[in-house]
Protein backbone atom coordinates (compact mmCIF):
# COMPACT_ATOMS: atom_id res chain seq x y z
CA UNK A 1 15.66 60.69 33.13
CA UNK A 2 15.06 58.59 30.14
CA UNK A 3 12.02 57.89 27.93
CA UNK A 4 11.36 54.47 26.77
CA UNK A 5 9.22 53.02 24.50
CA UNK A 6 7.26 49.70 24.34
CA UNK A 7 5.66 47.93 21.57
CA UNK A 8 3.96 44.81 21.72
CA UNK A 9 2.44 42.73 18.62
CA UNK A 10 -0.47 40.31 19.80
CA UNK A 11 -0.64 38.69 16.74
CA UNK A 12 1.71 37.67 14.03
CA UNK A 13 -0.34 39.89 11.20
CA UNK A 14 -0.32 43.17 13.27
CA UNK A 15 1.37 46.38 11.73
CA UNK A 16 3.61 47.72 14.33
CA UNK A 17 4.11 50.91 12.08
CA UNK A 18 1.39 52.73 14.10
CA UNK A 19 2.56 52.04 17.55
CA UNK A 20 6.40 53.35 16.33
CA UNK A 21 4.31 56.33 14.94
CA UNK A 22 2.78 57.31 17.73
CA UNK A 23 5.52 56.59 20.30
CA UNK A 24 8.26 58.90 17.91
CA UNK A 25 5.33 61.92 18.17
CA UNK A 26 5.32 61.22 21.67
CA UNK A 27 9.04 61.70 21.74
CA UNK A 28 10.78 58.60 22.26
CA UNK A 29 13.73 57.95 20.76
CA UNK A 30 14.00 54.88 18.23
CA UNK A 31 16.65 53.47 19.78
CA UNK A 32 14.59 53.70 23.05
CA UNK A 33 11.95 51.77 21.97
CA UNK A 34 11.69 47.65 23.24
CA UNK A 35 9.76 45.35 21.02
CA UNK A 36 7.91 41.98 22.04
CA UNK A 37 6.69 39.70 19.30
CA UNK A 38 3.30 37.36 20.33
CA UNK A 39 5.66 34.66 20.17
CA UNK A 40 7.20 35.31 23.30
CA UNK A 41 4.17 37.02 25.28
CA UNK A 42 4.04 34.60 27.95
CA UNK A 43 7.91 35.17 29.19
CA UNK A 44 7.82 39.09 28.20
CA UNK A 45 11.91 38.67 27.25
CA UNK A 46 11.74 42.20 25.92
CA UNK A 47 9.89 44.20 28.73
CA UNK A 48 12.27 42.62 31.43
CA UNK A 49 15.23 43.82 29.53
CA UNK A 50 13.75 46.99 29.86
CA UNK A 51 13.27 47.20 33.20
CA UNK A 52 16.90 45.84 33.75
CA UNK A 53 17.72 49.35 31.77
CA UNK A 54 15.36 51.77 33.20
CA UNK A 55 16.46 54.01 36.27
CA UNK A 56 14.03 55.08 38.91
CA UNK A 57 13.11 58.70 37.20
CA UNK A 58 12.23 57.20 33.73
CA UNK A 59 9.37 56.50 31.76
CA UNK A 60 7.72 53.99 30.03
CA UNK A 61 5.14 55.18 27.22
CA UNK A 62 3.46 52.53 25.52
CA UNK A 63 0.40 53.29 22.80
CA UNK A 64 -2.20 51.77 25.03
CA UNK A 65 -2.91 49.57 27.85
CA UNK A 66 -3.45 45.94 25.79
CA UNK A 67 0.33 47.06 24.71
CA UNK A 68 1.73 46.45 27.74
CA UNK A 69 0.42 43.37 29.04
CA UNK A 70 -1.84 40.09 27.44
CA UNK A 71 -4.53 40.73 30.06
CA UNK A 72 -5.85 43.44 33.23
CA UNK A 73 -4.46 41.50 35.56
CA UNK A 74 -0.96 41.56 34.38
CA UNK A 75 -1.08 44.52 33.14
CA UNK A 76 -1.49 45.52 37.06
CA UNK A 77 1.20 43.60 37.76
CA UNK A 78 3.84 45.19 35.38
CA UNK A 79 2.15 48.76 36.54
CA UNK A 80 3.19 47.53 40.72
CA UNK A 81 6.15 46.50 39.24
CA UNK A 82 6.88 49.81 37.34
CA UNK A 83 5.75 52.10 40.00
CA UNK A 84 8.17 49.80 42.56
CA UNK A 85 11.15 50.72 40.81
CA UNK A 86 9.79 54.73 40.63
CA UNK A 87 9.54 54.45 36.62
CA UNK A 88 6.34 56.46 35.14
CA UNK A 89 4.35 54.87 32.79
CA UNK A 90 2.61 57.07 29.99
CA UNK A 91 -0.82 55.46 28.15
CA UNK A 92 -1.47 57.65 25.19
CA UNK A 93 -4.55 56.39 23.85
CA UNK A 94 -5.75 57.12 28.01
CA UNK A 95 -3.78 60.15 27.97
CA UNK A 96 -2.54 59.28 31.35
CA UNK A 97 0.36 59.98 33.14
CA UNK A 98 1.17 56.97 36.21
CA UNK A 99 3.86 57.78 38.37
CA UNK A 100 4.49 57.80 42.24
């Protein structure tokens, strides 16, 4: 079971230091972690590579909920998606746990 990490930047002046920061205390891997620039937040070209990767067992852990998607509705749709395919998702800001 692997742990992956996923960091999103909403905005071209964000400091993605933090999220890494939190998501290495939270014991993911570097070489783990997926990262989306705002430039491509529409087609998410990161996040579906990592759910081409991830095996039903794993985990997602992203920083916090706006991470993971540009809006709640998405963001429902990538957790439907997640949960589909048996992959946990961990919110640490929530300190949640979301698996099936």
């Amino acid at each position: 079971m692997a742990i992956y990490g996923y960091v999103r930047k909403a905005i071209d002046e964000e400091d993605l230091q933090l999220q890494m920061e939190e998501l290495l205390a939270a014991d993911v891997k570097q070489n783990t972690i997926f990262f989306e620039s705002a430039k491509s937040n529409l087609k998410h070209p990161e996040f579906n590579k990592l759910i081409k990767q991830a095996s039903p067992g794993d985990t997602l852990v992203v920083t916090q909920l706006g991470r993971l998607a540009n809006n709640p509705s998405e963001a429902l749709e990538f957790i439907e998606l997640l949960l589909d395919r048996d992959i946990a998702i961990r919110i640490l800001d929530l300190n949640s746990n979301i698996a099936v």
